[in-house]
C-alpha atoms as a PDB file:
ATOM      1  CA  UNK A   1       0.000   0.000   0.000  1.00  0.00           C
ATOM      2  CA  UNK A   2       1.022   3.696  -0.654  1.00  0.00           C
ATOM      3  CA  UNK A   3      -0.111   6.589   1.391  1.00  0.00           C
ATOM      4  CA  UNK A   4      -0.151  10.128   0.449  1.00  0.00           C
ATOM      5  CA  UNK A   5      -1.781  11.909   2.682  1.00  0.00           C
ATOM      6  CA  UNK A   6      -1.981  16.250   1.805  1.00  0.00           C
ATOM      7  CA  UNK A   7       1.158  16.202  -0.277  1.00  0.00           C
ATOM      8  CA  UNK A   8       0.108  15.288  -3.722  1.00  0.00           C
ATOM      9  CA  UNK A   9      -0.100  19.342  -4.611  1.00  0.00           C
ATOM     10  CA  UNK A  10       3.620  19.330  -3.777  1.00  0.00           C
ATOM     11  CA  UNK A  11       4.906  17.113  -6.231  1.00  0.00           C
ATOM     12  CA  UNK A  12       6.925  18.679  -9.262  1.00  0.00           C
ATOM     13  CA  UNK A  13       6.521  15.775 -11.864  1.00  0.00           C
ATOM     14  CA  UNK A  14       3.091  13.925 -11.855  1.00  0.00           C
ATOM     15  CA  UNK A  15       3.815  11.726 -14.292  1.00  0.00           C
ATOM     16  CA  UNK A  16       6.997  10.681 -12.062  1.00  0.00           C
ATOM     17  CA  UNK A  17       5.900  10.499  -9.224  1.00  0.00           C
ATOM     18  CA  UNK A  18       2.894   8.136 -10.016  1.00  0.00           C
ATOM     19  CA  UNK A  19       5.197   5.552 -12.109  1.00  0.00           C
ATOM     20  CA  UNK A  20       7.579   5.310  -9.392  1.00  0.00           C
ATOM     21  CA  UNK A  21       4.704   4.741  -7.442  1.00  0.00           C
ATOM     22  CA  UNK A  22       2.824   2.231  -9.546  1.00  0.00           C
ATOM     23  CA  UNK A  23       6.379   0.445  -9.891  1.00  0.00           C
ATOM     24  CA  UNK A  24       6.308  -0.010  -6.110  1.00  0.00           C
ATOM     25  CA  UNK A  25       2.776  -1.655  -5.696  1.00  0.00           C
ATOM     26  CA  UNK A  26       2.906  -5.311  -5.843  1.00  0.00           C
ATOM     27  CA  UNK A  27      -0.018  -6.109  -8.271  1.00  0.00           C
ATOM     28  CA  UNK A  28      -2.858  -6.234  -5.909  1.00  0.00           C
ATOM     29  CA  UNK A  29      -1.578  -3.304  -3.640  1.00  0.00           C
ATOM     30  CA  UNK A  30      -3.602  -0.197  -2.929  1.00  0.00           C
ATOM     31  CA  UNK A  31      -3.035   3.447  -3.766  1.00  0.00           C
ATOM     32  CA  UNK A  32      -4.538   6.067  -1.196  1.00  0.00           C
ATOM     33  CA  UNK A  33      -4.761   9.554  -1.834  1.00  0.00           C
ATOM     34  CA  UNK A  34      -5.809  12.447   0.755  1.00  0.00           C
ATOM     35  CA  UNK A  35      -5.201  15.925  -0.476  1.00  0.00           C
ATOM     36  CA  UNK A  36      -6.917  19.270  -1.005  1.00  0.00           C
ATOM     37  CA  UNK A  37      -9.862  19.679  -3.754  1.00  0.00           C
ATOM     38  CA  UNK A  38     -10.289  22.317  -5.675  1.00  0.00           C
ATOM     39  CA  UNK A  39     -13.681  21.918  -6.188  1.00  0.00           C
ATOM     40  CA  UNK A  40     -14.051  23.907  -2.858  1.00  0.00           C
ATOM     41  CA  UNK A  41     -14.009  27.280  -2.875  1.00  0.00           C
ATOM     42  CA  UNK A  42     -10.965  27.748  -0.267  1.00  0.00           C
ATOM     43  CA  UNK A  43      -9.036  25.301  -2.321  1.00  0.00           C
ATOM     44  CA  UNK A  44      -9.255  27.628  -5.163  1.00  0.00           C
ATOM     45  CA  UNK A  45      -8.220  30.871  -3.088  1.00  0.00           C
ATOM     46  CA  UNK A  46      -5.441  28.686  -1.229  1.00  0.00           C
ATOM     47  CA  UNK A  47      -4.211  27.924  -4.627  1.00  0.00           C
ATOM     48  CA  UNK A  48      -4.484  31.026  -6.514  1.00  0.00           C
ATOM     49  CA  UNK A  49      -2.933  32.964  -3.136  1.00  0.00           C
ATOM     50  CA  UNK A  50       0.239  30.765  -3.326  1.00  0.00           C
ATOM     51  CA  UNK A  51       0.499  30.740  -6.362  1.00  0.00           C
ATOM     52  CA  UNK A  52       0.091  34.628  -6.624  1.00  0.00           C
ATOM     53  CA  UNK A  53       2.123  35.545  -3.407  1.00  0.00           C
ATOM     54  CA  UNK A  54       4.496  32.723  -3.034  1.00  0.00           C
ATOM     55  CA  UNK A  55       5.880  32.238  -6.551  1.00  0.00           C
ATOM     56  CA  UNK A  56       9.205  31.259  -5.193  1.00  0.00           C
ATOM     57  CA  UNK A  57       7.948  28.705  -2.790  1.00  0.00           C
ATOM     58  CA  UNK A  58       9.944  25.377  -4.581  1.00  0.00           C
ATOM     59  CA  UNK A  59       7.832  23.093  -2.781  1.00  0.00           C
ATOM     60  CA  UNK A  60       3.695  23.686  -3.707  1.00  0.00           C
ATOM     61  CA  UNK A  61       3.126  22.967  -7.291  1.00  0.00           C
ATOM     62  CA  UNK A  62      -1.019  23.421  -7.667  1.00  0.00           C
ATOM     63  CA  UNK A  63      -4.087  21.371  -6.223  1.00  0.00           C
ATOM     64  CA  UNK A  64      -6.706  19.586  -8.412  1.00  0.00           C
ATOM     65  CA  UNK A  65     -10.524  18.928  -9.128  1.00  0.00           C
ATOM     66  CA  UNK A  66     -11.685  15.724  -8.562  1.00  0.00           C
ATOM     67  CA  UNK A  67     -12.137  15.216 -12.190  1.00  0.00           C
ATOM     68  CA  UNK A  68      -8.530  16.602 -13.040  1.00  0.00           C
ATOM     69  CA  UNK A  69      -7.264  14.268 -10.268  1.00  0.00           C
ATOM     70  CA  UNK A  70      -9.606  11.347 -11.563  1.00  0.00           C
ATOM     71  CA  UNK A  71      -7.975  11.830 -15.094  1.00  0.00           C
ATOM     72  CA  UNK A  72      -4.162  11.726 -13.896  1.00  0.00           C
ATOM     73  CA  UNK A  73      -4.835   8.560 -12.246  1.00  0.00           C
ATOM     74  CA  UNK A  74      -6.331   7.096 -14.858  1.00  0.00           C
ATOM     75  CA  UNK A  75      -3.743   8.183 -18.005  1.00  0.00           C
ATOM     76  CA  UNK A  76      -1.057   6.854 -14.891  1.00  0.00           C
ATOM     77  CA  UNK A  77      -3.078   3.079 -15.412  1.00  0.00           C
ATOM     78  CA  UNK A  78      -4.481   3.229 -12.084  1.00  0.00           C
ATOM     79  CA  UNK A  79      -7.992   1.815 -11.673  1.00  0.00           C
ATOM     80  CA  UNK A  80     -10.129   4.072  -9.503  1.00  0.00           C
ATOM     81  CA  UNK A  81     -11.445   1.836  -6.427  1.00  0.00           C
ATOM     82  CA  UNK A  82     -13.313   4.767  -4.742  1.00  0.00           C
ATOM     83  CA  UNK A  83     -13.757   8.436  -4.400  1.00  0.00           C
ATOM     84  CA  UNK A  84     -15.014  10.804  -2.351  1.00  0.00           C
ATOM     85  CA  UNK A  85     -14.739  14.616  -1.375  1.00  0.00           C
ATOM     86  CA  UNK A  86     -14.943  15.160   1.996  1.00  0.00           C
ATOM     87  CA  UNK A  87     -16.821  19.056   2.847  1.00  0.00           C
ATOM     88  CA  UNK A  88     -15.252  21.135   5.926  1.00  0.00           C
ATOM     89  CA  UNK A  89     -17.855  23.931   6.032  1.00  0.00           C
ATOM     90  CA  UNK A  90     -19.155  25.346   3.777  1.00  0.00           C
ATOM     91  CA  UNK A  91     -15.677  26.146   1.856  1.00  0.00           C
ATOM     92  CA  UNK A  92     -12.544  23.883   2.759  1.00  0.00           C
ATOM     93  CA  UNK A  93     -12.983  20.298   0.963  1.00  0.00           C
ATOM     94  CA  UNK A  94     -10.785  17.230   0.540  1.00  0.00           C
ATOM     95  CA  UNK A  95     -10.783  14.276  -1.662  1.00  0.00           C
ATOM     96  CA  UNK A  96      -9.532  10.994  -0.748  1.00  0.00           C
ATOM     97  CA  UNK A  97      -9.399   8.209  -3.896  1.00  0.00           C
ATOM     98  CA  UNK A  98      -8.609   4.911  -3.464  1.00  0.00           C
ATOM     99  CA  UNK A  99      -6.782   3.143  -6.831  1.00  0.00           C
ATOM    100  CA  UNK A 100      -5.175  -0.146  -8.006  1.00  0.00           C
ATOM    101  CA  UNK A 101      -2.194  -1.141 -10.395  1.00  0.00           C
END
């Protein structure tokens, strides 16, 4: 099983980072995602604001829409197990996805 858990909108190369992933799962091993969702409206300011007022921050990259996240996944060859978006108020959301090899 892999674990990321509110660090996905971190990572620099996508496409990297989920092969060296999928190379790590033994065939019937489990990918878990937690991380922020910009479907939410905080989610969008949080992301426009560091984007916007932190441009020199080397770490945060950008955070995703269920559907953009949904997409990666799948071009990646991960089979989506389950999904969800989790609401926090009425503005801060996450998502949490659960995939296979």
């Amino acid at each position: 099983m892999v674990v990321s858990a509110s660090s996905f909108h971190y990572f620099d190369d996508l496409d990297a980072a989920l092969a060296e992933i999928k190379r790590v799962l033994k065939a019937d091993g489990k990918l878990v995602i937690l991380d922020w969702c910009r479907d939410y409206s905080l989610c969008q300011i949080c992301d426009i604001m560091l984007k916007v007022f932190d441009p020199a921050d080397p770490a945060y990259r950008q955070c995703y829409s269920q559907a953009e996240f949904h997409h990666l996944l799948a071009s990646a060859g991960f089979n989506i197990c389950r999904a969800t978006k989790v609401r926090f108020g009425l503005i801060w959301g996450l998502m949490v996805v659960t995939a296979s090899r």
